[in-house]
N, C-alpha and C. Protein backbone atom coordinates (compact mmCIF):
# COMPACT_ATOMS: atom_id res chain seq x y z
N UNK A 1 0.82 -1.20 0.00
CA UNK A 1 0.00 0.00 0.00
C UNK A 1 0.86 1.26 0.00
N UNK A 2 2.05 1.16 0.56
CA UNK A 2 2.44 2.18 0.85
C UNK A 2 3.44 2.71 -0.48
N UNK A 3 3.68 1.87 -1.48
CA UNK A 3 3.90 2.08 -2.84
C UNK A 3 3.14 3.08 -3.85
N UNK A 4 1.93 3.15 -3.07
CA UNK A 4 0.95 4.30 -3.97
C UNK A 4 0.14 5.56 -3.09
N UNK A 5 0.47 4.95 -1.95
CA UNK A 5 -0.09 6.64 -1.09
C UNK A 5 0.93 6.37 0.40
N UNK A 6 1.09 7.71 0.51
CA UNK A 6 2.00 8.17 1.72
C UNK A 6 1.42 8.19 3.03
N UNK A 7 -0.24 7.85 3.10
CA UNK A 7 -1.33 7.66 4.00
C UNK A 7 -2.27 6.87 3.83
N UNK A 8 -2.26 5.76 4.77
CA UNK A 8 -3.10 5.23 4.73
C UNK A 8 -4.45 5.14 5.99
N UNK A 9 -5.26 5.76 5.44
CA UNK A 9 -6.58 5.50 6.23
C UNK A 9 -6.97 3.88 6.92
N UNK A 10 -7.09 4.22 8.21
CA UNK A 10 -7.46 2.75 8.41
C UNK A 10 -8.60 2.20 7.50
N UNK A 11 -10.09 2.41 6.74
CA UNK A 11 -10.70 1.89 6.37
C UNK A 11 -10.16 1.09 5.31
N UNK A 12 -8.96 1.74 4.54
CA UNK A 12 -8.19 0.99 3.91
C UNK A 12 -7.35 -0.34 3.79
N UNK A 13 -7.57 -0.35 5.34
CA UNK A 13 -6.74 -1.81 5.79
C UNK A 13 -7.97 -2.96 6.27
N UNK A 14 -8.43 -3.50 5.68
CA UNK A 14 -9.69 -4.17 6.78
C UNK A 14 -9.68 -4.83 7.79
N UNK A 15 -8.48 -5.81 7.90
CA UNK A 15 -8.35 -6.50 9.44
C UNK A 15 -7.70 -5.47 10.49
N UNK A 16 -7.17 -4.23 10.31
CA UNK A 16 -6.96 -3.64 11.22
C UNK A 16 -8.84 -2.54 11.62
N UNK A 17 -9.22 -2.39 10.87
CA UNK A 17 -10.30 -1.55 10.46
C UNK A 17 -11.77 -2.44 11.36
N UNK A 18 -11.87 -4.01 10.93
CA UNK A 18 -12.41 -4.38 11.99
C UNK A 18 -12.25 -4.72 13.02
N UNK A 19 -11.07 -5.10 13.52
CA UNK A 19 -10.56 -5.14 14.94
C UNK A 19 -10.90 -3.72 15.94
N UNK A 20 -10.88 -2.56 15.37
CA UNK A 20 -11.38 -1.86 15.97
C UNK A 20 -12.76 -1.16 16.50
N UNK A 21 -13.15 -1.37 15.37
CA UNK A 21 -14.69 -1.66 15.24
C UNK A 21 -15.44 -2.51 16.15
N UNK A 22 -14.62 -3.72 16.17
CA UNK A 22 -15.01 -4.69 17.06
C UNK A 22 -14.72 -4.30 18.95
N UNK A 23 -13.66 -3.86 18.90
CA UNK A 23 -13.29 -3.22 19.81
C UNK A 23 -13.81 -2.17 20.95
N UNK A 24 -14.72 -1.35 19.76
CA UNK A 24 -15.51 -0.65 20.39
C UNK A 24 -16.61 -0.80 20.39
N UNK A 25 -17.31 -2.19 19.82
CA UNK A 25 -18.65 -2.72 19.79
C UNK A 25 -18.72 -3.35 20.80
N UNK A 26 -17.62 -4.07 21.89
CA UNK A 26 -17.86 -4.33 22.75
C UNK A 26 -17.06 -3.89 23.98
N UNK A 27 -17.05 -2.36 23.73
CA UNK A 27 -16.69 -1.47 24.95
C UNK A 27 -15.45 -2.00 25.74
N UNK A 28 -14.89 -1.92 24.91
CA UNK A 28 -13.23 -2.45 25.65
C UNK A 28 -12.56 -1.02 25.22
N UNK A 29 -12.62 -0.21 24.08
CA UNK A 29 -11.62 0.89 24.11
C UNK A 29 -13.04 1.57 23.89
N UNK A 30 -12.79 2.97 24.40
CA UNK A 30 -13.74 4.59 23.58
C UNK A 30 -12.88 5.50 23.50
N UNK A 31 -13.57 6.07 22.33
CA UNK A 31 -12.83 7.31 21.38
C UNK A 31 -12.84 8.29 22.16
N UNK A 32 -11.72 9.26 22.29
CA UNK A 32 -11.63 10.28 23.42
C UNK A 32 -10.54 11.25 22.72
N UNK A 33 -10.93 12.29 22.59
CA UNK A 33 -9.94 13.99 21.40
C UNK A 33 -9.06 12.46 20.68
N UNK A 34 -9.93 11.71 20.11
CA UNK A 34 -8.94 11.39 18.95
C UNK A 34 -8.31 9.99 18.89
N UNK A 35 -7.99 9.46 20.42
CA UNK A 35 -7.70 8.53 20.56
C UNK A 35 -8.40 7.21 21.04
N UNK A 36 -7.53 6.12 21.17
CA UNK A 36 -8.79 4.69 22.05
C UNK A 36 -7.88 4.71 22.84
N UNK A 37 -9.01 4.76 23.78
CA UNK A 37 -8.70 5.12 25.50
C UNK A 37 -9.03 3.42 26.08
N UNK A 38 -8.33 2.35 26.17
CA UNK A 38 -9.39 1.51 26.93
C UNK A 38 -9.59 1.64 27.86
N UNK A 39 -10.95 0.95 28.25
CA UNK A 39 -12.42 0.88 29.01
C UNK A 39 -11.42 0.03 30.39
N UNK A 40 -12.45 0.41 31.56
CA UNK A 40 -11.99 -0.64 32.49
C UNK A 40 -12.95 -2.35 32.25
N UNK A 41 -13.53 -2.26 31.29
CA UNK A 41 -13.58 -3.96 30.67
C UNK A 41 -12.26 -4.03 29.80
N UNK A 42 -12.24 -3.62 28.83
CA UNK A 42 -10.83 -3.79 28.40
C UNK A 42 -9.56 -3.92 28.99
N UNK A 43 -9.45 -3.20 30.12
CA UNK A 43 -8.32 -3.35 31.03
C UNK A 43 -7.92 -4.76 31.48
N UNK A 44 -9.83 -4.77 31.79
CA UNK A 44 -9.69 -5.87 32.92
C UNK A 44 -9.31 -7.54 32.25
N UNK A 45 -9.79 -7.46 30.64
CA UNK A 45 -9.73 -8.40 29.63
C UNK A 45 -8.06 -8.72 29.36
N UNK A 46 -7.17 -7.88 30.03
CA UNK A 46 -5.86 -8.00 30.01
C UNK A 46 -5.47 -9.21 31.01
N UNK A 47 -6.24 -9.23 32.14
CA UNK A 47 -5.69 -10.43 32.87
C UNK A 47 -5.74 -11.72 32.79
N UNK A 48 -4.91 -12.53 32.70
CA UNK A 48 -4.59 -14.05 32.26
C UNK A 48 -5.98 -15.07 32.49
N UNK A 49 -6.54 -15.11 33.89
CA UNK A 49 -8.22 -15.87 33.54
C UNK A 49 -8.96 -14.93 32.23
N UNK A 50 -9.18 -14.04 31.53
CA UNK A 50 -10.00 -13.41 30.99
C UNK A 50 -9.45 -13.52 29.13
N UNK A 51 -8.42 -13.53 29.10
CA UNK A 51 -7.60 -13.19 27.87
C UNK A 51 -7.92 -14.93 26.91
N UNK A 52 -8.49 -15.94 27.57
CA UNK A 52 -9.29 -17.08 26.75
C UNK A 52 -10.45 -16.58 26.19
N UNK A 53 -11.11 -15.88 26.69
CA UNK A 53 -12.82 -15.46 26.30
C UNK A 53 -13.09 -14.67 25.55
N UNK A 54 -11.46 -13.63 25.29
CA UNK A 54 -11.70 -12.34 24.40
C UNK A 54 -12.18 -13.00 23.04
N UNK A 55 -11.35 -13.97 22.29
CA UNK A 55 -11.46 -14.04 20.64
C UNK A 55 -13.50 -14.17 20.65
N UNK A 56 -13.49 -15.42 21.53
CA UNK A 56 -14.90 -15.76 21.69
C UNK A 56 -16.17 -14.88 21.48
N UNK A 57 -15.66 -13.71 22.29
CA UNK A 57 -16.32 -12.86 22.94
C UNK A 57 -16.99 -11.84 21.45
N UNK A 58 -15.39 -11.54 21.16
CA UNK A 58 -15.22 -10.54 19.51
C UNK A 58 -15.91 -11.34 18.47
N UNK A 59 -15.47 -12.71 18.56
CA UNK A 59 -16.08 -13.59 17.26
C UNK A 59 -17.33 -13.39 17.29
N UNK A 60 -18.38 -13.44 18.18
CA UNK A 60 -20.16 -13.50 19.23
C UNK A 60 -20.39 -11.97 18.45
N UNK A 61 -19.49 -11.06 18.80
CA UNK A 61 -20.07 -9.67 18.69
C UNK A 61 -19.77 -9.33 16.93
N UNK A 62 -18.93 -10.14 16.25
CA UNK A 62 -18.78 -9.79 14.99
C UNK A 62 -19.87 -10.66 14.37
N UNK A 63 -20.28 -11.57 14.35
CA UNK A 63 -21.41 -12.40 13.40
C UNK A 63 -22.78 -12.46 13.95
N UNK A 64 -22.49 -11.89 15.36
CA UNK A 64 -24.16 -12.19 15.57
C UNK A 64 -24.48 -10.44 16.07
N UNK A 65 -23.69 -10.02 16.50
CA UNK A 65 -23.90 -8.17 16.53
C UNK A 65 -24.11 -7.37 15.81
N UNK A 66 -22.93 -7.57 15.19
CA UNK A 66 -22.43 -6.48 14.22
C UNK A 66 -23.49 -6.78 12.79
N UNK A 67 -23.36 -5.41 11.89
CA UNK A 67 -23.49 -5.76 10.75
C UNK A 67 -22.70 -5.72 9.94
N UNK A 68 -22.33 -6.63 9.35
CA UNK A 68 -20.88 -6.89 8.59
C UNK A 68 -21.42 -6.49 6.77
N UNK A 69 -22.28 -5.63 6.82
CA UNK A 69 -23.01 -5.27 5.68
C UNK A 69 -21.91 -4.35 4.52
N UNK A 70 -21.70 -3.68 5.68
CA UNK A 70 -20.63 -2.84 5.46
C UNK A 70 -19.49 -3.02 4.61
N UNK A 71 -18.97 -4.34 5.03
CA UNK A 71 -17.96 -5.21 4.01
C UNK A 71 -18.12 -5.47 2.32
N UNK A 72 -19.31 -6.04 2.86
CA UNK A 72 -20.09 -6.58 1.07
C UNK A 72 -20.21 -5.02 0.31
N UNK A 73 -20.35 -3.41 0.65
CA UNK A 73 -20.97 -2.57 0.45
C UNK A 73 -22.41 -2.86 -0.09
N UNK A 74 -22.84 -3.18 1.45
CA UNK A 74 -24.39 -3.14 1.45
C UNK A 74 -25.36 -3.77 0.38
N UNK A 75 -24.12 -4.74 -0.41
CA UNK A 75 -25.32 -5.78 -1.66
C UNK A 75 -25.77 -6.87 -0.56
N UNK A 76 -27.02 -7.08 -0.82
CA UNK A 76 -27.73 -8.21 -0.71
C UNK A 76 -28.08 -8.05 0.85
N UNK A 77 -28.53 -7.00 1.18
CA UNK A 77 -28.65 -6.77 2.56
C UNK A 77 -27.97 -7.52 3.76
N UNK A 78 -28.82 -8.06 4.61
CA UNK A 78 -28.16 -8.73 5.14
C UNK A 78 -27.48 -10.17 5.16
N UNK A 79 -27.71 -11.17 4.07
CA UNK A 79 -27.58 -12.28 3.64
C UNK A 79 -26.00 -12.24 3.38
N UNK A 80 -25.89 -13.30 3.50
CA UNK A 80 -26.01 -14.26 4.46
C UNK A 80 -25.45 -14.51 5.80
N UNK A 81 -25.41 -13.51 6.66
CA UNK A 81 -25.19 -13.13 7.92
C UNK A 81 -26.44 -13.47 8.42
N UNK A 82 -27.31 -12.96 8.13
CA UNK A 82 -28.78 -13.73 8.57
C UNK A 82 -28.90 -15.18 9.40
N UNK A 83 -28.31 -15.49 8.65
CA UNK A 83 -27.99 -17.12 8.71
C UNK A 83 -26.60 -17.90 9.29
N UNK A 84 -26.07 -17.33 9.46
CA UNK A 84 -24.71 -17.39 10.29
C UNK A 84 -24.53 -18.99 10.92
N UNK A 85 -25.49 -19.00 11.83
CA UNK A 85 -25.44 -20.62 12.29
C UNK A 85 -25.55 -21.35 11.10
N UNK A 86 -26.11 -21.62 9.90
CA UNK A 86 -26.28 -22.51 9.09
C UNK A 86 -25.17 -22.81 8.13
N UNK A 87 -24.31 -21.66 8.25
CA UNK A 87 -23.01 -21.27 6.82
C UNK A 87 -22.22 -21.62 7.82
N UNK A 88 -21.66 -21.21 9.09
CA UNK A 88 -20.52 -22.05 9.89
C UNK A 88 -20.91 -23.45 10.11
N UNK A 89 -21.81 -24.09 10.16
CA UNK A 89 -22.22 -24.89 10.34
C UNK A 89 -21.80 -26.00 9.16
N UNK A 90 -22.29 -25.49 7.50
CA UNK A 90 -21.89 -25.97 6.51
C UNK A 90 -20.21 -25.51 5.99
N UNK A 91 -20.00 -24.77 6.61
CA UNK A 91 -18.32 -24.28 6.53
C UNK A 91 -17.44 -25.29 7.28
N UNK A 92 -17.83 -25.87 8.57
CA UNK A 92 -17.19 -26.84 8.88
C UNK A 92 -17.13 -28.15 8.40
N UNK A 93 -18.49 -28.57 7.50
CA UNK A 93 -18.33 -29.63 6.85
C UNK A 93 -17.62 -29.97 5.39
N UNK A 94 -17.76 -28.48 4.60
CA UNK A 94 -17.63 -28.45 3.38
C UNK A 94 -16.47 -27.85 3.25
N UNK A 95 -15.40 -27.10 4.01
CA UNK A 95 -14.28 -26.10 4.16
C UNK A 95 -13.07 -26.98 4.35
N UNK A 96 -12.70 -28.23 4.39
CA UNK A 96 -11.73 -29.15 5.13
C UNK A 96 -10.69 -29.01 3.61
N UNK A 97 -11.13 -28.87 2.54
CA UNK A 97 -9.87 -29.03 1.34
C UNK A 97 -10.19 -27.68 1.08
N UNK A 98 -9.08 -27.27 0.50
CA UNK A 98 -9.61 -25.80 -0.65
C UNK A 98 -10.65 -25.68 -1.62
N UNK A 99 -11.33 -24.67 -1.47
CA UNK A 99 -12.88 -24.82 -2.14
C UNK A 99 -12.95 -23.34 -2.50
N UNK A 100 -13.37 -22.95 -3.73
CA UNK A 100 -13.91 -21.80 -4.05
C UNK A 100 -14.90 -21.00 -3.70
N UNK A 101 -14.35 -19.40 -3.19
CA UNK A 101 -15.69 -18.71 -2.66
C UNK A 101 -16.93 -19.18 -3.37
N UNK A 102 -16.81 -19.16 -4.50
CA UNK A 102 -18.29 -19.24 -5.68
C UNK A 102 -19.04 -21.13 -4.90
N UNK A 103 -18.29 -22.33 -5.05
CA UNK A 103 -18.55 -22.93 -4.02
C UNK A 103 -18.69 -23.03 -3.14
N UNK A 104 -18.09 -22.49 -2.51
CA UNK A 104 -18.62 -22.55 -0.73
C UNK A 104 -20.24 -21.88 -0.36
N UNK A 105 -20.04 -20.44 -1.56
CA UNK A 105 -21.21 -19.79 -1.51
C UNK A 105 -22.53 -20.69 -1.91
N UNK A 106 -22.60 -21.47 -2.93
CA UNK A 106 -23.35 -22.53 -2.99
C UNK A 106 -23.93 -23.85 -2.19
N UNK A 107 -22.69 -24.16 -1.48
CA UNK A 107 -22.31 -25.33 -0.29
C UNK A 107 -23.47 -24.60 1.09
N UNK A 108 -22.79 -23.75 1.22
CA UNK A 108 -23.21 -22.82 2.66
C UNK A 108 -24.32 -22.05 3.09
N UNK A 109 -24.39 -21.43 1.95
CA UNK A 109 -25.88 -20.21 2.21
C UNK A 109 -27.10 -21.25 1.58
N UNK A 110 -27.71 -20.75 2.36
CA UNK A 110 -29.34 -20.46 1.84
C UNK A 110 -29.79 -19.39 0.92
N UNK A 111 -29.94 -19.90 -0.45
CA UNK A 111 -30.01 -18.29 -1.59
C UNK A 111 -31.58 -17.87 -1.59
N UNK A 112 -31.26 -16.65 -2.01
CA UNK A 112 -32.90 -16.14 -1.25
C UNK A 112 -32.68 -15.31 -2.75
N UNK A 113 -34.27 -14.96 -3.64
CA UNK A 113 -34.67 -14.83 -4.83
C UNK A 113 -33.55 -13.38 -4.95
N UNK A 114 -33.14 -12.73 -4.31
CA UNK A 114 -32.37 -11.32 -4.30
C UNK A 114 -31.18 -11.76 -4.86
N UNK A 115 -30.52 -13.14 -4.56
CA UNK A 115 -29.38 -13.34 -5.14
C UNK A 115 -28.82 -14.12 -6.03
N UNK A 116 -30.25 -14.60 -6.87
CA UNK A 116 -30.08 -15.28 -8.04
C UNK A 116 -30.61 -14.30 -8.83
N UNK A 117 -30.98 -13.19 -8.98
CA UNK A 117 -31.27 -12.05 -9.57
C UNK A 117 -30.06 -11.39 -9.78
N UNK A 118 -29.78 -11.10 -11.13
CA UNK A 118 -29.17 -9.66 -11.72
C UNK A 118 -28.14 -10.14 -12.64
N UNK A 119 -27.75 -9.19 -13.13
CA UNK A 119 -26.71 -9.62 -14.10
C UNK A 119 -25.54 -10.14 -14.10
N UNK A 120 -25.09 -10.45 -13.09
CA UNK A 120 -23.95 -11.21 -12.25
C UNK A 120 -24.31 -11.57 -10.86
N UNK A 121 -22.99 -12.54 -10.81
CA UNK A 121 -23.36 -13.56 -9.70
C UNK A 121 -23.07 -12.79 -8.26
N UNK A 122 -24.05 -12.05 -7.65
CA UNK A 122 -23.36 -11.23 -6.47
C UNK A 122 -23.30 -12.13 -5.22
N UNK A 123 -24.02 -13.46 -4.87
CA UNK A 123 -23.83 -13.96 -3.92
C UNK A 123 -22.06 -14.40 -3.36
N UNK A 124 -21.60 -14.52 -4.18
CA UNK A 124 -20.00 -15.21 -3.79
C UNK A 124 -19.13 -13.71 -3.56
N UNK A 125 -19.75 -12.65 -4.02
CA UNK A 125 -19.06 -11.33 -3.27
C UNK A 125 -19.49 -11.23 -1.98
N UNK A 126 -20.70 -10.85 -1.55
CA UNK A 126 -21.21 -10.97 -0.46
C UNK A 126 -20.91 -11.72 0.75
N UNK A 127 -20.59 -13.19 0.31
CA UNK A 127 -19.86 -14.25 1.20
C UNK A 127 -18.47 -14.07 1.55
N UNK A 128 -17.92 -13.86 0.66
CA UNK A 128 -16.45 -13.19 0.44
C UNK A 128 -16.11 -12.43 1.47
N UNK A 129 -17.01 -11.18 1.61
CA UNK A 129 -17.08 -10.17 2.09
C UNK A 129 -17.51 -10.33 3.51
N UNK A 130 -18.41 -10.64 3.48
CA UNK A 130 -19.34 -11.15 5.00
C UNK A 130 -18.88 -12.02 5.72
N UNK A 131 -18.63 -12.96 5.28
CA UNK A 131 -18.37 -14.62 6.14
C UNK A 131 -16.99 -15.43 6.01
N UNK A 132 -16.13 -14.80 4.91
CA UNK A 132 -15.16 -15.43 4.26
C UNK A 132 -13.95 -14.29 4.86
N UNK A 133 -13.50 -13.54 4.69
CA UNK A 133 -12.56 -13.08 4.95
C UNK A 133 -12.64 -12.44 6.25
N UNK A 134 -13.89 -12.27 6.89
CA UNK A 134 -14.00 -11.85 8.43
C UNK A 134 -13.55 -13.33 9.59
N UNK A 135 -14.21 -14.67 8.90
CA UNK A 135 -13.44 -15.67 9.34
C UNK A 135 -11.53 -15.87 9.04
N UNK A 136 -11.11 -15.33 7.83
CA UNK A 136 -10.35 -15.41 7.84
C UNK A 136 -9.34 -14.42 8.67
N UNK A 137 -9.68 -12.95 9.01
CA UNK A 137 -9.06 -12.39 9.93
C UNK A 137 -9.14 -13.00 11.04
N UNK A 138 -10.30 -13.52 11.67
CA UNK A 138 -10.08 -14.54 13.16
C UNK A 138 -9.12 -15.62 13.03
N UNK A 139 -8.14 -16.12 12.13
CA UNK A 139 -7.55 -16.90 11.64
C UNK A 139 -8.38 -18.45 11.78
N UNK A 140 -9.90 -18.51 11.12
CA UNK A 140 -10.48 -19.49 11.43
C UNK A 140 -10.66 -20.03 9.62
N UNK A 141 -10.10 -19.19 8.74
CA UNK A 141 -9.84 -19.68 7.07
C UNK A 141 -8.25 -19.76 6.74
N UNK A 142 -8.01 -20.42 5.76
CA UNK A 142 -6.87 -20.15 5.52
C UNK A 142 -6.87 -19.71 3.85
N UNK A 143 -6.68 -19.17 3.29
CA UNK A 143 -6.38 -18.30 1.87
C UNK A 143 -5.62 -18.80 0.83
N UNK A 144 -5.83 -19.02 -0.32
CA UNK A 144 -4.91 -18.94 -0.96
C UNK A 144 -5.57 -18.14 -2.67
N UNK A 145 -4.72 -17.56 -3.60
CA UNK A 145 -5.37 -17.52 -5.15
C UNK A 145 -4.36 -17.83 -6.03
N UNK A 146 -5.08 -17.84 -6.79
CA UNK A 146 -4.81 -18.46 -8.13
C UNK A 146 -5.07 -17.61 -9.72
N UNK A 147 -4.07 -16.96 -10.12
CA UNK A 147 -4.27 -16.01 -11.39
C UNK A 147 -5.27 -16.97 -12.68
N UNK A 148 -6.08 -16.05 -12.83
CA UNK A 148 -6.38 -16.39 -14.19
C UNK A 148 -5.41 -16.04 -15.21
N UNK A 149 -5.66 -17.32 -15.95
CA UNK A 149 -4.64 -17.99 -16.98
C UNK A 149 -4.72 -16.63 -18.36
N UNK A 150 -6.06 -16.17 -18.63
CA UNK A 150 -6.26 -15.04 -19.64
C UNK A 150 -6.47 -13.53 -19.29
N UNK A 151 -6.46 -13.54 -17.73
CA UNK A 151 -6.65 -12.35 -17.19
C UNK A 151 -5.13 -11.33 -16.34
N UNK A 152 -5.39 -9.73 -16.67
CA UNK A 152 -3.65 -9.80 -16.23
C UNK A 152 -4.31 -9.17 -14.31
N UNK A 153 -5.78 -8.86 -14.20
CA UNK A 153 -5.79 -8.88 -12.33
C UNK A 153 -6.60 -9.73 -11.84
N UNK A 154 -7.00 -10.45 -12.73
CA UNK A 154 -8.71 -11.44 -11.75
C UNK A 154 -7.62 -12.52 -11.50
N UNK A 155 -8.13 -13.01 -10.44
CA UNK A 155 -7.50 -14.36 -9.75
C UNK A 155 -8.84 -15.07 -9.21
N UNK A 156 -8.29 -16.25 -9.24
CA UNK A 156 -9.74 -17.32 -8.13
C UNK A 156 -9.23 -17.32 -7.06
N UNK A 157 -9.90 -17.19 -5.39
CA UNK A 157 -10.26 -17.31 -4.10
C UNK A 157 -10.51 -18.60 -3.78
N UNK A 158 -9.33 -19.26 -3.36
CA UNK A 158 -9.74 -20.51 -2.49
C UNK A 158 -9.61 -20.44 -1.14
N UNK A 159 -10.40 -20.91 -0.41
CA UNK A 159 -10.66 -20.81 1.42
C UNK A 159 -10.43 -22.55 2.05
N UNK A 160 -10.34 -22.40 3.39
CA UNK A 160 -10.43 -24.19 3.46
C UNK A 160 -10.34 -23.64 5.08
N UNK A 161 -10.90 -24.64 6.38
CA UNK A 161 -11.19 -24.46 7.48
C UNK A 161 -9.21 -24.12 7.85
N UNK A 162 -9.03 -23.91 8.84
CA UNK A 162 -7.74 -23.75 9.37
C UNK A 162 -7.93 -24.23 10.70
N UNK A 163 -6.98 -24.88 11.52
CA UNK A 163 -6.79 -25.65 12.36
C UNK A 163 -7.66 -25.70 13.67
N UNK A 164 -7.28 -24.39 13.51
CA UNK A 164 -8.09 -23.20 14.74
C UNK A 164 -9.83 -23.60 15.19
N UNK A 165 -10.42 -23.69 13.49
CA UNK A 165 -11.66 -23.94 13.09
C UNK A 165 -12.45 -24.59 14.27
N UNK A 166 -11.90 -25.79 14.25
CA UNK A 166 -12.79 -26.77 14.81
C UNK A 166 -12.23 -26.58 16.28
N UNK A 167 -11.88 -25.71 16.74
CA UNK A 167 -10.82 -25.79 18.07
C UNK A 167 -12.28 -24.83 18.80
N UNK A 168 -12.23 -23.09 17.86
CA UNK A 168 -13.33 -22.84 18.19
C UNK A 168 -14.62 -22.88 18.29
N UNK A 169 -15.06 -23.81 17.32
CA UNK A 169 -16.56 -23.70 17.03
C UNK A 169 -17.00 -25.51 16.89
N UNK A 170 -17.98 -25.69 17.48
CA UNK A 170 -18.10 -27.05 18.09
C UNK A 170 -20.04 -27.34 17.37
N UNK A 171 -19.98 -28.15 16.92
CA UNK A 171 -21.68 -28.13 16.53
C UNK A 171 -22.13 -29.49 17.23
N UNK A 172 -23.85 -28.98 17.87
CA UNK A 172 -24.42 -30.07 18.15
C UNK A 172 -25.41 -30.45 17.60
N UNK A 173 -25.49 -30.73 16.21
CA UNK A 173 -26.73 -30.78 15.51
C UNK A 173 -27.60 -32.80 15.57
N UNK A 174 -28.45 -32.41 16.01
CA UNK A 174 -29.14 -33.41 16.45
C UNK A 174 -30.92 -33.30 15.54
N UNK A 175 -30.84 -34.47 14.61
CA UNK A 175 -31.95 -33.94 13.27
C UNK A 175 -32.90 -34.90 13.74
N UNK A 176 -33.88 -34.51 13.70
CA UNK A 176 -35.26 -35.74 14.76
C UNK A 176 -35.77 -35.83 13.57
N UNK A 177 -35.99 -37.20 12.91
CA UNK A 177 -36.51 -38.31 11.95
C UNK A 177 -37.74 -38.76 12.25
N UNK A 178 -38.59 -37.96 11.40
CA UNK A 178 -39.65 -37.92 11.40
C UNK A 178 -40.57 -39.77 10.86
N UNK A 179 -41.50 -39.86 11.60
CA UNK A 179 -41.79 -41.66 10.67
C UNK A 179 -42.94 -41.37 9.97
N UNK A 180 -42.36 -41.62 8.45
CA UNK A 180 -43.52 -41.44 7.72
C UNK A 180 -43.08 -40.34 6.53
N UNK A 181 -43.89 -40.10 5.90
CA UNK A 181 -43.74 -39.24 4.63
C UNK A 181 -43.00 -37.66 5.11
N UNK A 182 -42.09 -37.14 4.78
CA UNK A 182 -41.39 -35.96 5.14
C UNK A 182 -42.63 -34.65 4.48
N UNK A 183 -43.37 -34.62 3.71
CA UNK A 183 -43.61 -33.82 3.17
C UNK A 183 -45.40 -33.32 2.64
């Protein structure tokens, strides 16, 4: 970045940009002539029993708080954040090899008539944006791309769970089998 401007705005950086965000969504630092002042929760989040619960805590307040709308720039409203339990849920099953945003986005969400509409495919931005690289700042994705072969800036986005994954997020899905015709 610093090859093309002599300043960089934090909105410019995004994992530093939501860390703070996050930060002050759950009252650990406030803005004061300019600066982050932390909070006496934040302080107190410094001591060794407490410093396990923070990621937890941030992860809780980024997917189920926050609106991460912001990321996608506001396509497709809130989708698929909406749904959050169902896409980590299918992220842990379907995320174990490298898999393409455009797949995963298929694998994971629930598509709702807004995002099979329009002239391009906006759901796999949205995911990207929303669920994919906000997991990957928690270091709960791991990244890699791949240049297109005829293109000189598009590349493909592959994601895949990272170790961490299953360390934090634990599912108890228990499906009651209905006797008799499902439908």
């Amino acid at each position: 970045m610093f090859q093309f401007n002599k300043v960089i705005n934090e909105p410019d950086f995004l994992p530093l940009h939501i860390v703070r965000i996050l930060a002050q969504a759950a009252t650990l630092v406030s803005a004061q002539r300019g600066k982050l002042i932390a909070t006496s929760l934040g302080e107190s989040m410094l001591s060794d029993a407490r410093q396990g619960s923070l990621s937890a805590i941030l992860f809780h307040i980024a997917f189920w708080r926050m609106d991460l709308a912001y990321f996608g720039r506001r396509l497709l409203g809130s989708w698929p954040q909406a749904d959050i339990g169902i896409v980590l849920w299918s992220l842990s099953i379907a995320a174990g090899d490298w898999q393409t945003s455009e797949k995963l986005t298929r694998l994971c969400s629930i598509p709702e008539p807004a995002t099979l509409t329009g002239a391009w495919d906006r759901s796999a931005y949205a995911m990207e944006a929303r669920i994919l690289r906000p997991l990957l700042w928690f270091g709960l994705l791991e990244y890699r791309s791949e240049k297109l072969p005829d293109s000189r800036f598009a590349a493909r986005h592959y994601y895949r769970k990272a170790a961490l994954f299953d360390r934090l997020l634990a599912f108890d899905v228990k499906v009651d089998f209905a006797v008799g015709p499902r439908h």
